[in-house]
Protein backbone atom coordinates (compact mmCIF):
# COMPACT_ATOMS: atom_id res chain seq x y z
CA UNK A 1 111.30 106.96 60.13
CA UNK A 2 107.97 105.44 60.44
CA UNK A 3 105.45 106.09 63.11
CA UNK A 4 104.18 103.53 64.79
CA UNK A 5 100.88 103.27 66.53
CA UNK A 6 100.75 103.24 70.07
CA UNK A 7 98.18 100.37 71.96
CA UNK A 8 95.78 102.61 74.01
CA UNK A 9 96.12 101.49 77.61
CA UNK A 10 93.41 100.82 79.37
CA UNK A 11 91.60 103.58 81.42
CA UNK A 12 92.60 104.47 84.43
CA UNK A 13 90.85 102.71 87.41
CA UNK A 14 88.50 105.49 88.72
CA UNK A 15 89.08 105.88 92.65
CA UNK A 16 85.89 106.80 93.25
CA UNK A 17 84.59 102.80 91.78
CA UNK A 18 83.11 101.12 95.25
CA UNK A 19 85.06 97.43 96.16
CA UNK A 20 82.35 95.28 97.51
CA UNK A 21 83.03 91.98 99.09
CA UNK A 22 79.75 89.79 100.00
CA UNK A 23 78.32 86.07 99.91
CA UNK A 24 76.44 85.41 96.81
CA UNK A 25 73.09 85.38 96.71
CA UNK A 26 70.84 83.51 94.68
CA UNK A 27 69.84 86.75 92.32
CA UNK A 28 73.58 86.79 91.76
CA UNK A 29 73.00 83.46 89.43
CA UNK A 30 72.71 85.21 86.15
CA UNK A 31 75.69 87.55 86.85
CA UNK A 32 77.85 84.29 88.12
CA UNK A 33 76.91 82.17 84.86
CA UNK A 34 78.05 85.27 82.87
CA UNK A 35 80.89 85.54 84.70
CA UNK A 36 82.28 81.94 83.70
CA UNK A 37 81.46 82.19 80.10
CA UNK A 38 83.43 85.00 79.99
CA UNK A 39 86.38 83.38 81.75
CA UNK A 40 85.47 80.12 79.71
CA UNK A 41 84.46 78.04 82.76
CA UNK A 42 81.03 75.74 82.34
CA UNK A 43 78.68 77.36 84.66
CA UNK A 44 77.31 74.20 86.62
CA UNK A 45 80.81 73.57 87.74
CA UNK A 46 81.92 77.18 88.36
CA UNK A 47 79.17 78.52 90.12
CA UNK A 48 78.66 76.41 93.68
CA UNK A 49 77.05 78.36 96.54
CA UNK A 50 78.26 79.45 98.78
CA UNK A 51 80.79 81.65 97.30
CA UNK A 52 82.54 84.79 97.89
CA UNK A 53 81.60 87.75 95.11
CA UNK A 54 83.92 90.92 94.71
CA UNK A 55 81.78 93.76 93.16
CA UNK A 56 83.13 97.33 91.54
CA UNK A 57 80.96 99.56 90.88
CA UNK A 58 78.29 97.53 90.98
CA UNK A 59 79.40 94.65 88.39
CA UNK A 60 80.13 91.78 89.55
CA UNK A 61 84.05 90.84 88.39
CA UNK A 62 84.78 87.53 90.38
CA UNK A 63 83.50 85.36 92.65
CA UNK A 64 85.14 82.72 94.76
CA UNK A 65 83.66 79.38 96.37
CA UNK A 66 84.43 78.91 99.83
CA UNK A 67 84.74 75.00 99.21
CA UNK A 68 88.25 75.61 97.68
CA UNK A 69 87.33 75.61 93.88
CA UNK A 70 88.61 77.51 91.31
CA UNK A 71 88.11 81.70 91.01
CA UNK A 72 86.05 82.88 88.29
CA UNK A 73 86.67 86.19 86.66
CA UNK A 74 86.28 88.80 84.29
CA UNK A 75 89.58 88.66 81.69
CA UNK A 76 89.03 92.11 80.42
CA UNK A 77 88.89 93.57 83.57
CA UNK A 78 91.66 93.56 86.20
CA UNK A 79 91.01 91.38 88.67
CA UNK A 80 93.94 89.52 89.55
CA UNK A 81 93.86 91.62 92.92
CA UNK A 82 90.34 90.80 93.45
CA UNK A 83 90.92 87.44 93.26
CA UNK A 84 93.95 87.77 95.86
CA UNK A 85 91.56 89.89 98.13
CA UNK A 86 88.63 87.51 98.02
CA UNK A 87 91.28 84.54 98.59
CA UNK A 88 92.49 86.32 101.65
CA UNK A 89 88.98 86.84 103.01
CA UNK A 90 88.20 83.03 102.37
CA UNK A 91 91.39 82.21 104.39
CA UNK A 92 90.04 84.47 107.51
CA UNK A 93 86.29 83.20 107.01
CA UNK A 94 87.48 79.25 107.69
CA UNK A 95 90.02 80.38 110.33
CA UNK A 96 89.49 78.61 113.63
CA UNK A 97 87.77 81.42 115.92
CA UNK A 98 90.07 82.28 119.05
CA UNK A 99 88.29 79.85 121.98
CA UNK A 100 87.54 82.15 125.41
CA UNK A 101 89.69 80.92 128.41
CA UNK A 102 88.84 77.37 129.61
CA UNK A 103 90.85 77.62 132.76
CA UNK A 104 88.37 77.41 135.61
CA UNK A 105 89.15 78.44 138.93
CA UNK A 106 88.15 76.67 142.14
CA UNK A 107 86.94 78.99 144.66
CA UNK A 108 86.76 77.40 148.05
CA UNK A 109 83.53 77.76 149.51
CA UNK A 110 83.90 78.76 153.40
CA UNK A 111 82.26 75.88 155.28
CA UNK A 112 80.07 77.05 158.20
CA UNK A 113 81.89 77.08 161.96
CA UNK A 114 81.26 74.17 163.61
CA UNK A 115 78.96 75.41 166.33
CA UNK A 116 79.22 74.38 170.14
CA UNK A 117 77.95 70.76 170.31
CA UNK A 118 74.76 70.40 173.17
């Protein structure tokens, strides 16, 4: 019987990697141009501000524009649940904020007594 070689998996996530969800900021231009060569995007198109950036471990592995364009991403990273979680933060970021109670209440003011007439 032949042996066949086994495809090393990839390493195993380390738990102790930091998630980091933030706006991008204009130092993150580099990074973002990067970004969508490596996920074969052209840069000018890709990389709008303002967009959403998920960090791990300090690298930046996708970004989202809050304008409703296309994710860019790293391909040789996992970051299909990145993408998800910065989609999901989008969604709550354009969400209408809950409006305080508009009911007002009329509170009758008490008129003075009419007083005894001279």
């Amino acid at each position: 019987m032949k042996r066949t070689s086994s495809i090393p998996s990839p390493a195993t996530p380390d738990p102790a990697e930091t998630l980091t969800m933030r706006m991008a900021l204009s130092a993150d231009a580099p990074a973002l141009r990067r970004l969508a060569q490596l996920d074969s995007a052209p840069a000018a198109e890709r990389a709008p501000m303002p967009m959403l950036v998920a960090e791990v471990g300090g690298e930046l592995r996708a970004a989202l524009p809050l304008d409703g364009g296309p994710a860019i991403a790293n391909p040789f990273r996992r970051t299909a649940e990145l993408v998800a979680l910065l989609a999901e933060r989008v969604q709550q970021l354009e969400a209408p904020t809950p409006r305080a109670a508009t009911r007002r209440w009329r509170i009758p003011v008490p008129q003075p007594a009419p007083g005894p007439r001279a």
